[in-house]
Protein backbone atom coordinates (compact mmCIF):
# COMPACT_ATOMS: atom_id res chain seq x y z
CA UNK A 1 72.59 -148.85 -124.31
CA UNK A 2 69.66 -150.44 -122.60
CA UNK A 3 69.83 -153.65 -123.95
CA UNK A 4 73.51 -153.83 -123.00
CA UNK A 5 73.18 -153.03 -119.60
CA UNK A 6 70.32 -155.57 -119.07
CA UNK A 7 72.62 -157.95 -121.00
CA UNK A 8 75.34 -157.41 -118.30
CA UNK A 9 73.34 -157.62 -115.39
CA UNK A 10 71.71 -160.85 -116.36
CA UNK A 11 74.84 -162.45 -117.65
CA UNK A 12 76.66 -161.57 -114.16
CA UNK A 13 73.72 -162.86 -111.99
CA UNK A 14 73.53 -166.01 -113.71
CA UNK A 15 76.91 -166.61 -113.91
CA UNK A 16 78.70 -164.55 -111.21
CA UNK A 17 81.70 -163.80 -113.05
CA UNK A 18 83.70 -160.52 -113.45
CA UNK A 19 81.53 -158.16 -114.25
CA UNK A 20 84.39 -155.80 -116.23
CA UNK A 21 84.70 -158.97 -118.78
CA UNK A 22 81.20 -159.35 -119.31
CA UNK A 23 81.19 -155.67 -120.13
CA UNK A 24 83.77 -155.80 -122.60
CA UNK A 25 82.60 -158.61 -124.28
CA UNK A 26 78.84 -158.02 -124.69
CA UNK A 27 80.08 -154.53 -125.50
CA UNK A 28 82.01 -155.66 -128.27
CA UNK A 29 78.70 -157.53 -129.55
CA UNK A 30 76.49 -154.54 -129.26
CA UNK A 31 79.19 -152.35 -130.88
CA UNK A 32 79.05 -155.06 -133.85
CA UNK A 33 75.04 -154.23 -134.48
CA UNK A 34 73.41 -156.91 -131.95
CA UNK A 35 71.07 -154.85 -130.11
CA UNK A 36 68.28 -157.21 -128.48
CA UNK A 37 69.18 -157.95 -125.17
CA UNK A 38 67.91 -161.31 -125.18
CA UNK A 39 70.25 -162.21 -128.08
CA UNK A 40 73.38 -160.10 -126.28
CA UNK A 41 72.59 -162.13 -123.21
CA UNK A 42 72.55 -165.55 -125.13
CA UNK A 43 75.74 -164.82 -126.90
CA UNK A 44 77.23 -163.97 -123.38
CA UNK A 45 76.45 -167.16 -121.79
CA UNK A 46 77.35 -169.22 -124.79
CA UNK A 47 80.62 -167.39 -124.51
CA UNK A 48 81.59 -168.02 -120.77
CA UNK A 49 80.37 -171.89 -120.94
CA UNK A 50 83.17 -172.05 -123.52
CA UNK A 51 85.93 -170.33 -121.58
């Protein structure tokens, strides 16, 4: 759970967006096996650019 909270928090500081959609999606990640935070945070960001 660690690496998913870190995940959020540095998604939502770099990005400033709502920090209940971050949740969901880099819990949906984590939930799916990812578990480095680093990686979850990558995803995340890769993710927003696109939406």
């Amino acid at each position: 759970m660690d690496a998913q909270s870190i995940a959020i928090d540095t998604v939502v500081a770099l990005t400033d967006c709502d920090r209940d959609m971050v949740a969901a999606f880099i819990r949906r990640l984590y939930l799916a096996g990812v578990r480095d935070p680093k990686r979850l945070t990558f995803k995340g960001l890769q993710a927003l650019a696109r939406a």
